[in-house]
Each structure stands twice: as C-alpha cells, then as structure tokens.
Protein backbone atom coordinates (compact mmCIF):
# COMPACT_ATOMS: atom_id res chain seq x y z
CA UNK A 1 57.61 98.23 80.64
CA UNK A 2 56.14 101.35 82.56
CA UNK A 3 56.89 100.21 86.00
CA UNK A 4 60.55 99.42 84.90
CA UNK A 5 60.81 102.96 83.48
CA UNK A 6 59.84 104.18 86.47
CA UNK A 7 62.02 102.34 88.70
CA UNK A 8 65.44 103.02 86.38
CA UNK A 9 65.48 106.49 88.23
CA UNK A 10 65.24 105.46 91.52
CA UNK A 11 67.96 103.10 91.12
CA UNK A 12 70.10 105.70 89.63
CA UNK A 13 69.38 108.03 92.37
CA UNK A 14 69.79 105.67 95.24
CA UNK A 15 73.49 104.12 93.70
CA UNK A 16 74.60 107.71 93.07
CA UNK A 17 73.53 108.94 96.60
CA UNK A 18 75.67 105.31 98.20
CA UNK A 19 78.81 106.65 96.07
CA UNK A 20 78.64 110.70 97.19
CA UNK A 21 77.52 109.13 101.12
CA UNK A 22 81.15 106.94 100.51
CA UNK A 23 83.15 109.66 98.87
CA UNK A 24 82.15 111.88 101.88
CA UNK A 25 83.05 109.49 104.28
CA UNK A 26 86.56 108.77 102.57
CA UNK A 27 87.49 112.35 102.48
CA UNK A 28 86.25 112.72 106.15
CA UNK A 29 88.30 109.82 107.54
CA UNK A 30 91.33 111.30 105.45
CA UNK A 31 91.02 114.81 107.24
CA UNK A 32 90.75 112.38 110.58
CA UNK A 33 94.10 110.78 109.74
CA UNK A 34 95.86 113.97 109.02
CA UNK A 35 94.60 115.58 111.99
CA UNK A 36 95.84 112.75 113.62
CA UNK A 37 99.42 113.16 112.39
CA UNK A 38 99.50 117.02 113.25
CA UNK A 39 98.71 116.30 116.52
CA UNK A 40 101.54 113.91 116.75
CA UNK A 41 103.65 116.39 115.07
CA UNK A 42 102.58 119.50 117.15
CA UNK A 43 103.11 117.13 120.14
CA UNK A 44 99.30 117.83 121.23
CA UNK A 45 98.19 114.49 121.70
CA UNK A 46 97.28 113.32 125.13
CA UNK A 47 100.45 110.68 125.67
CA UNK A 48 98.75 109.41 128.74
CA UNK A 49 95.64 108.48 127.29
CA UNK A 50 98.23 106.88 124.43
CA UNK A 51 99.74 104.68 127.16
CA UNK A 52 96.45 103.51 127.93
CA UNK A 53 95.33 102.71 124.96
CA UNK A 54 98.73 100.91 124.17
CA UNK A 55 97.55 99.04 127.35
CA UNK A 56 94.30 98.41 125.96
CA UNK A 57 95.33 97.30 122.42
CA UNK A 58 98.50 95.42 122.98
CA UNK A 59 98.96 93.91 126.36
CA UNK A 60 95.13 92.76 126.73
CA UNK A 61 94.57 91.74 123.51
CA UNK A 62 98.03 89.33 124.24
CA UNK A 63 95.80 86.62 125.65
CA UNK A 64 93.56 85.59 122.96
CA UNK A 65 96.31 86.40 120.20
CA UNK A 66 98.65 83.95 121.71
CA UNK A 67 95.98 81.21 121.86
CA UNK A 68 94.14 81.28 118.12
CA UNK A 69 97.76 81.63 116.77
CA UNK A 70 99.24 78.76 119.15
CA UNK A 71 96.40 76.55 117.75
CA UNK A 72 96.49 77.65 113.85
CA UNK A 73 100.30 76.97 114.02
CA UNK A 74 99.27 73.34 115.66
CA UNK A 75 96.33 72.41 113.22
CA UNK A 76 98.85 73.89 110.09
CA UNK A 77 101.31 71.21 111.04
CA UNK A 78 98.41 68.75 111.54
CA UNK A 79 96.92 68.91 108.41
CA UNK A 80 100.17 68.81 106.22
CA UNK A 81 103.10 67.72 108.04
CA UNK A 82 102.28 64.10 107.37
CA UNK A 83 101.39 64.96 103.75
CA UNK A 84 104.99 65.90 103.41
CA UNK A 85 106.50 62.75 105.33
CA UNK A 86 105.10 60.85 103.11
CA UNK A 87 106.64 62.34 99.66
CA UNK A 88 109.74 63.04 101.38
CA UNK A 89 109.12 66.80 101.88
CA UNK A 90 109.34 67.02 105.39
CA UNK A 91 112.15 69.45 105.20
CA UNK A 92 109.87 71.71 103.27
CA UNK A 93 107.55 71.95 106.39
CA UNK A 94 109.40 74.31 108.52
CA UNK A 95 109.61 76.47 105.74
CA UNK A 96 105.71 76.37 104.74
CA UNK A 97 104.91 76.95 108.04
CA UNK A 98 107.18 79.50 109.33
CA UNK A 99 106.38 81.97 105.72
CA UNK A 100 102.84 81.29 106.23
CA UNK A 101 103.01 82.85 109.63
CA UNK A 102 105.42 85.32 108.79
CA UNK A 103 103.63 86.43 105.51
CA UNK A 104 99.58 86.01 105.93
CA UNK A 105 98.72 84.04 108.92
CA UNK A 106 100.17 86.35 111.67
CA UNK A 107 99.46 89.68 110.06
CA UNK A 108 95.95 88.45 109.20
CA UNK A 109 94.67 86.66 112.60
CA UNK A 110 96.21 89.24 114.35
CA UNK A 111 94.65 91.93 112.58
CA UNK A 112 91.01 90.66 112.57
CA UNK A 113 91.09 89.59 116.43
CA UNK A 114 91.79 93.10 117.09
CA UNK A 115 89.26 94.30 114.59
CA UNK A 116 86.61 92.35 117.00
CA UNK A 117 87.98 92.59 120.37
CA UNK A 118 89.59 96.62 119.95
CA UNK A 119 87.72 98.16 116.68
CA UNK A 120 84.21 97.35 118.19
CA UNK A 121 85.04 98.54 121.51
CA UNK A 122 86.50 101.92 120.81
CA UNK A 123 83.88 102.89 118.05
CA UNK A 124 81.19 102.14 121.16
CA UNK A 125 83.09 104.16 123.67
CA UNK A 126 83.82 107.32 121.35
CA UNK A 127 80.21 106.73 120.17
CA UNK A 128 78.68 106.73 123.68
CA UNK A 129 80.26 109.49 124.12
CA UNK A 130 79.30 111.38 121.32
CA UNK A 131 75.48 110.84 121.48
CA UNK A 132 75.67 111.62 125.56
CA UNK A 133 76.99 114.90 124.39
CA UNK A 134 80.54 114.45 126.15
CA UNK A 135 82.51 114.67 123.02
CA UNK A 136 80.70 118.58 123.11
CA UNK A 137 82.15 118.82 126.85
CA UNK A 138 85.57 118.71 125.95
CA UNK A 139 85.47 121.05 123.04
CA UNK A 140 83.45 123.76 125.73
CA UNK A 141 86.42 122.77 127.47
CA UNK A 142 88.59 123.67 124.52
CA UNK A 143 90.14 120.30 124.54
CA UNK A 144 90.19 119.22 120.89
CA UNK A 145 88.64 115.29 120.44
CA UNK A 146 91.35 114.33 117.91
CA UNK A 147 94.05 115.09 120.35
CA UNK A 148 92.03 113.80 123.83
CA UNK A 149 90.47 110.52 121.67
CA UNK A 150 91.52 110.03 118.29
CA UNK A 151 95.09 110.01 117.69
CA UNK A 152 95.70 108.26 121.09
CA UNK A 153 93.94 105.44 119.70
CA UNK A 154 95.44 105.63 116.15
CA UNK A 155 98.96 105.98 117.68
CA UNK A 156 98.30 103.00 120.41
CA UNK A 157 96.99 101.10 117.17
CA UNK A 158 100.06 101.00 114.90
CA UNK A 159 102.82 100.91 117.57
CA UNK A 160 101.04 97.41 118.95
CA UNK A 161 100.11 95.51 116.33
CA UNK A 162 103.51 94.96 114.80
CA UNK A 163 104.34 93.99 118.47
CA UNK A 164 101.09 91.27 118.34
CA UNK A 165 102.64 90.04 115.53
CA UNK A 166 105.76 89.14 116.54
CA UNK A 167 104.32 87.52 119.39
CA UNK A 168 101.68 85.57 117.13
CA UNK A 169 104.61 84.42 114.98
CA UNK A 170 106.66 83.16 117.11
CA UNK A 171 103.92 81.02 119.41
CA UNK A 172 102.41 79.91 116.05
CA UNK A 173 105.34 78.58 114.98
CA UNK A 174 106.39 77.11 118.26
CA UNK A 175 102.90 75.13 118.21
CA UNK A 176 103.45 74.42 114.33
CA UNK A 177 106.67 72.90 115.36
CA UNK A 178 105.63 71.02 118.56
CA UNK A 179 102.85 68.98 116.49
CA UNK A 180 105.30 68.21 113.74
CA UNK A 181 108.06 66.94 115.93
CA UNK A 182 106.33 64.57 118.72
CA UNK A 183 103.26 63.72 116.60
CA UNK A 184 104.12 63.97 112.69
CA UNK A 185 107.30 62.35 113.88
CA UNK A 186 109.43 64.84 111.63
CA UNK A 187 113.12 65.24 112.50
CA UNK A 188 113.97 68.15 114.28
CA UNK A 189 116.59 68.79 112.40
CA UNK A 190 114.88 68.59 108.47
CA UNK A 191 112.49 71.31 110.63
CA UNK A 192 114.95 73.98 111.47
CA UNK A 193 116.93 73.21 108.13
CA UNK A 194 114.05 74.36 106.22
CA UNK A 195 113.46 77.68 108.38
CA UNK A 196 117.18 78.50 108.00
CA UNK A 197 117.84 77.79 104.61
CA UNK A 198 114.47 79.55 102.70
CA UNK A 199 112.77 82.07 105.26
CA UNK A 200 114.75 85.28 105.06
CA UNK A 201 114.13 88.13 107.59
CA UNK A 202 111.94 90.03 104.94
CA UNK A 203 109.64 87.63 104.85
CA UNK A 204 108.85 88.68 109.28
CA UNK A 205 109.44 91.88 108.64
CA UNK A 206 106.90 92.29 105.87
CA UNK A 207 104.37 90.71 107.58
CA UNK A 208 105.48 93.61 110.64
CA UNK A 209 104.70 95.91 107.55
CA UNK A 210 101.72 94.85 106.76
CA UNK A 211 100.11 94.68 110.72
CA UNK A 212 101.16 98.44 111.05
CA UNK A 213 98.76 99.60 107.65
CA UNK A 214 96.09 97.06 109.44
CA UNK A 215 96.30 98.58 113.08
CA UNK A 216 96.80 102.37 111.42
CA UNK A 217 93.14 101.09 109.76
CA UNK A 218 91.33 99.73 112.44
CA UNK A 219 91.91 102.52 114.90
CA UNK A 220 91.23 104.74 112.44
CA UNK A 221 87.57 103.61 111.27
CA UNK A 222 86.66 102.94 114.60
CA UNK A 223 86.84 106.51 115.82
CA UNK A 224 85.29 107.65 112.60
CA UNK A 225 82.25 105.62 113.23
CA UNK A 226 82.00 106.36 117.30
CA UNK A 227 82.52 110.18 116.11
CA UNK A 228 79.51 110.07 113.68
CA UNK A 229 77.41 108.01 116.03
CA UNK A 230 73.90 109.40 115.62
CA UNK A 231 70.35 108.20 117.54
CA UNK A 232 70.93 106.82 120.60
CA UNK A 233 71.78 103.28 121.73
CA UNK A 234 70.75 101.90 118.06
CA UNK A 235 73.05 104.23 116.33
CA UNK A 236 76.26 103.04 119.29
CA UNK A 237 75.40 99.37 118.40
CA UNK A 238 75.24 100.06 114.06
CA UNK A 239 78.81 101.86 114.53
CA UNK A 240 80.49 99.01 116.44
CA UNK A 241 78.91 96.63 113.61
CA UNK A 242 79.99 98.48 111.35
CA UNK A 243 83.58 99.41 112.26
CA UNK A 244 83.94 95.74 113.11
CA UNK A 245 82.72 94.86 109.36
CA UNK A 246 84.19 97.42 107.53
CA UNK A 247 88.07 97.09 109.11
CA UNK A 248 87.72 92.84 108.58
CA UNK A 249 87.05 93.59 104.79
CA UNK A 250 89.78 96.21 104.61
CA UNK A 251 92.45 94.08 106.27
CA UNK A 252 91.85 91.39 103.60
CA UNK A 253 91.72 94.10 100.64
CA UNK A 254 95.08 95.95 102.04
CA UNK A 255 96.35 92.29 102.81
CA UNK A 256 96.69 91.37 98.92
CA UNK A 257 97.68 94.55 97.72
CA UNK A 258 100.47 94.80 100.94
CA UNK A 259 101.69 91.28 99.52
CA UNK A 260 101.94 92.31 96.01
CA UNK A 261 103.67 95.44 96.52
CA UNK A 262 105.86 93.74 99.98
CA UNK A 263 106.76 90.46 98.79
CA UNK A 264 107.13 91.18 94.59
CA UNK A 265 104.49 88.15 93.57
C-alpha cells in the first residue's frame, strides 16, 4: 500500500508534465503557422526556395504516388469486382471504386507517402541545420528562418498535394478500371455508367480539400521538429521519427473529421 502511495505522485507529475510539454508544443507550432502566413502576406518569403521545394514535394514525389495508387486501384477491382458480377452489381463497381479514390484512398495514400518520403526529409535537413548552428547564420545574417525555410516548405506543401491527388485519382482509377474490364470481364459500359450516374464532382473535390489540410500538416510539423532539433545526430534522427509518426496519425485523425464535416455522413 506504501509503495503505491508513493508512486501516485510520480504518475501525476510525469502525465501533467506530457500535457504542459504538448500544450507548449501546440501553441509553438501555431505561432509557426501564423508566421508562416505573414510572411506570405508581407510577401517575405523566399519564392525561389518555394519553387524548389514545389520541385521537391510534387514533381519527385510523382513517381512513387503514381505506382502505390496504380496498384491499390488494380487490387480494389481485384478483390471486389467479381463479388459484384456475381450478384449483378457490376454497375455499382465504377462507382465504389471511383468514390473510394476520390473520398479516402487518394487523399490518404497520398498524404502518408509524402509524410515518409517529404516529412522525414525536411525535419532532417532543417534539423541538421539547426544543431550545426546554420539556422544561427542566417539570423546573424538577418535573414529570418520562417521566411528562408519554413513557409517555403509549408507553401510548396499545400499547393502540391491537391495536385498528387489528382494525379493519384485518376491512375488509381485507370488501374481499378483496367483489372475490371479485361480480367473481371465487366462491361465497359455498366463501368462508366456507374461513375457518371453517382460520383458527383464534390466527391474529387473534397478529397482535393482534404490533401491541402494534410500537406498544410505535414510541412508544418516537419519544420517544427527540424527547428527544435537538439543533441546532435541522435536528436536529427528522433525528429525525422517523429515528424514521420506524428503527421501519419494526424492525417488519419483530420481524415475522419475532414469527411464528417466535407461529405455530411
């Protein structure tokens, strides 16, 4: 009874000290974001390092996008396009697919591939940079961070994800339909019938929607864990780990409460 008297504190202590440590961080990565925006708004940011970073983000991450959603759209189709042959639902298929895509699938594979691939990387350049003293350079320099490094990224982030998307929806799609025609056997016709009778243009454009919020996050948390990088090479590797973590479980949180509010369920 003694020893769990004594440890009642020191689990009081440490949860209390985990919700002040997240509170801080919240509020910090809020003043980030609004920096952010005033330096869009000022017209401060660095456009050239934006065009990079658009680069970066968009245009190499175009690769691997195009090829998990090209093979989700084909194993979709796979798994339930004879399903609906069989109870004479195969109309329905084009549908399923194309507002899975359009909704969830895109939005989602899109935004954790860039998580991975874009989140980790910036968060261990900014954070290189930061415990090699750089980031101190360019303020001697009077050249503020959050215009050189931050809202570059941030900006990049949200103009290229909605652009990802679209690709991701389209290619998925295209596979999703490939499979279902020459293998499932489905008419092309009951295919396209059920895209242009049920899938309205809200249901893209939410998902469009949604990838901005998700590239608006990742950018975000990844500069705001390379900027508080602390101790070296360990402290680099824990903020790409973490940024990489932290945006995937975001994207999924955002991702329900985006559909709630986007698509009135």
């Amino acid at each position: 009874m003694s020893i769990s008297k004594r440890n009642h504190p020191d689990f009081i202590d440490t949860f209390g000290k985990k919700i002040i440590t997240l509170l801080a961080d919240i509020g910090r990565l809020t003043q980030l974001l609004l920096r952010s925006g005033n330096a869009v708004l000022r017209n401060t940011i660095f456009w050239k390092n934006t065009l990079l970073q658009m680069e970066s983000i968009g245009i190499r991450s175009l690769p691997i996008v195009l090829i998990i959603s090209v093979f989700t759209g084909m194993v979709f189709s796979l798994q339930i396009a004879k399903i609906f042959a069989t109870f004479g639902l195969s109309s329905q298929l084009g549908q399923g697919l194309t507002m899975a895509f359009a909704r969830e699938l895109g939005p989602v594979l899109v935004g954790v591939v860039v998580a991975g691939r874009v989140g980790s990387s910036i968060a261990a350049e900014i954070g290189s940079m930061k415990v090699t003293e750089q980031i101190d350079a360019l303020e001697t320099l009077s050249t503020d961070p959050v215009d050189y490094l931050v809202a570059p990224r941030i900006v990049a982030g949200c103009l290229m994800l909605p652009i990802l998307v679209t690709f991701a929806d389209l290619i998925g799609i295209a596979g999703g339909f490939a499979v279902a025609v020459f293998y499932a056997q489905i008419p092309f016709r009951n295919f396209v019938d059920g895209i242009l009778t049920f899938v309205t243009f809200w249901d893209f454009m939410g998902g469009i929607i949604k990838s901005f919020f998700f590239g608006l996050t990742i950018t975000a948390i990844a500069t705001y864990n390379g900027l508080v990088t602390e101790n070296g090479a360990v402290g680099v590797g824990k903020a790409t780990t973490e940024s990489v973590v932290q945006s995937t479980i975001i994207i999924f949180i955002l991702n329900y409460f985006l559909s709630m509010f986007l698509y009135q369920l």
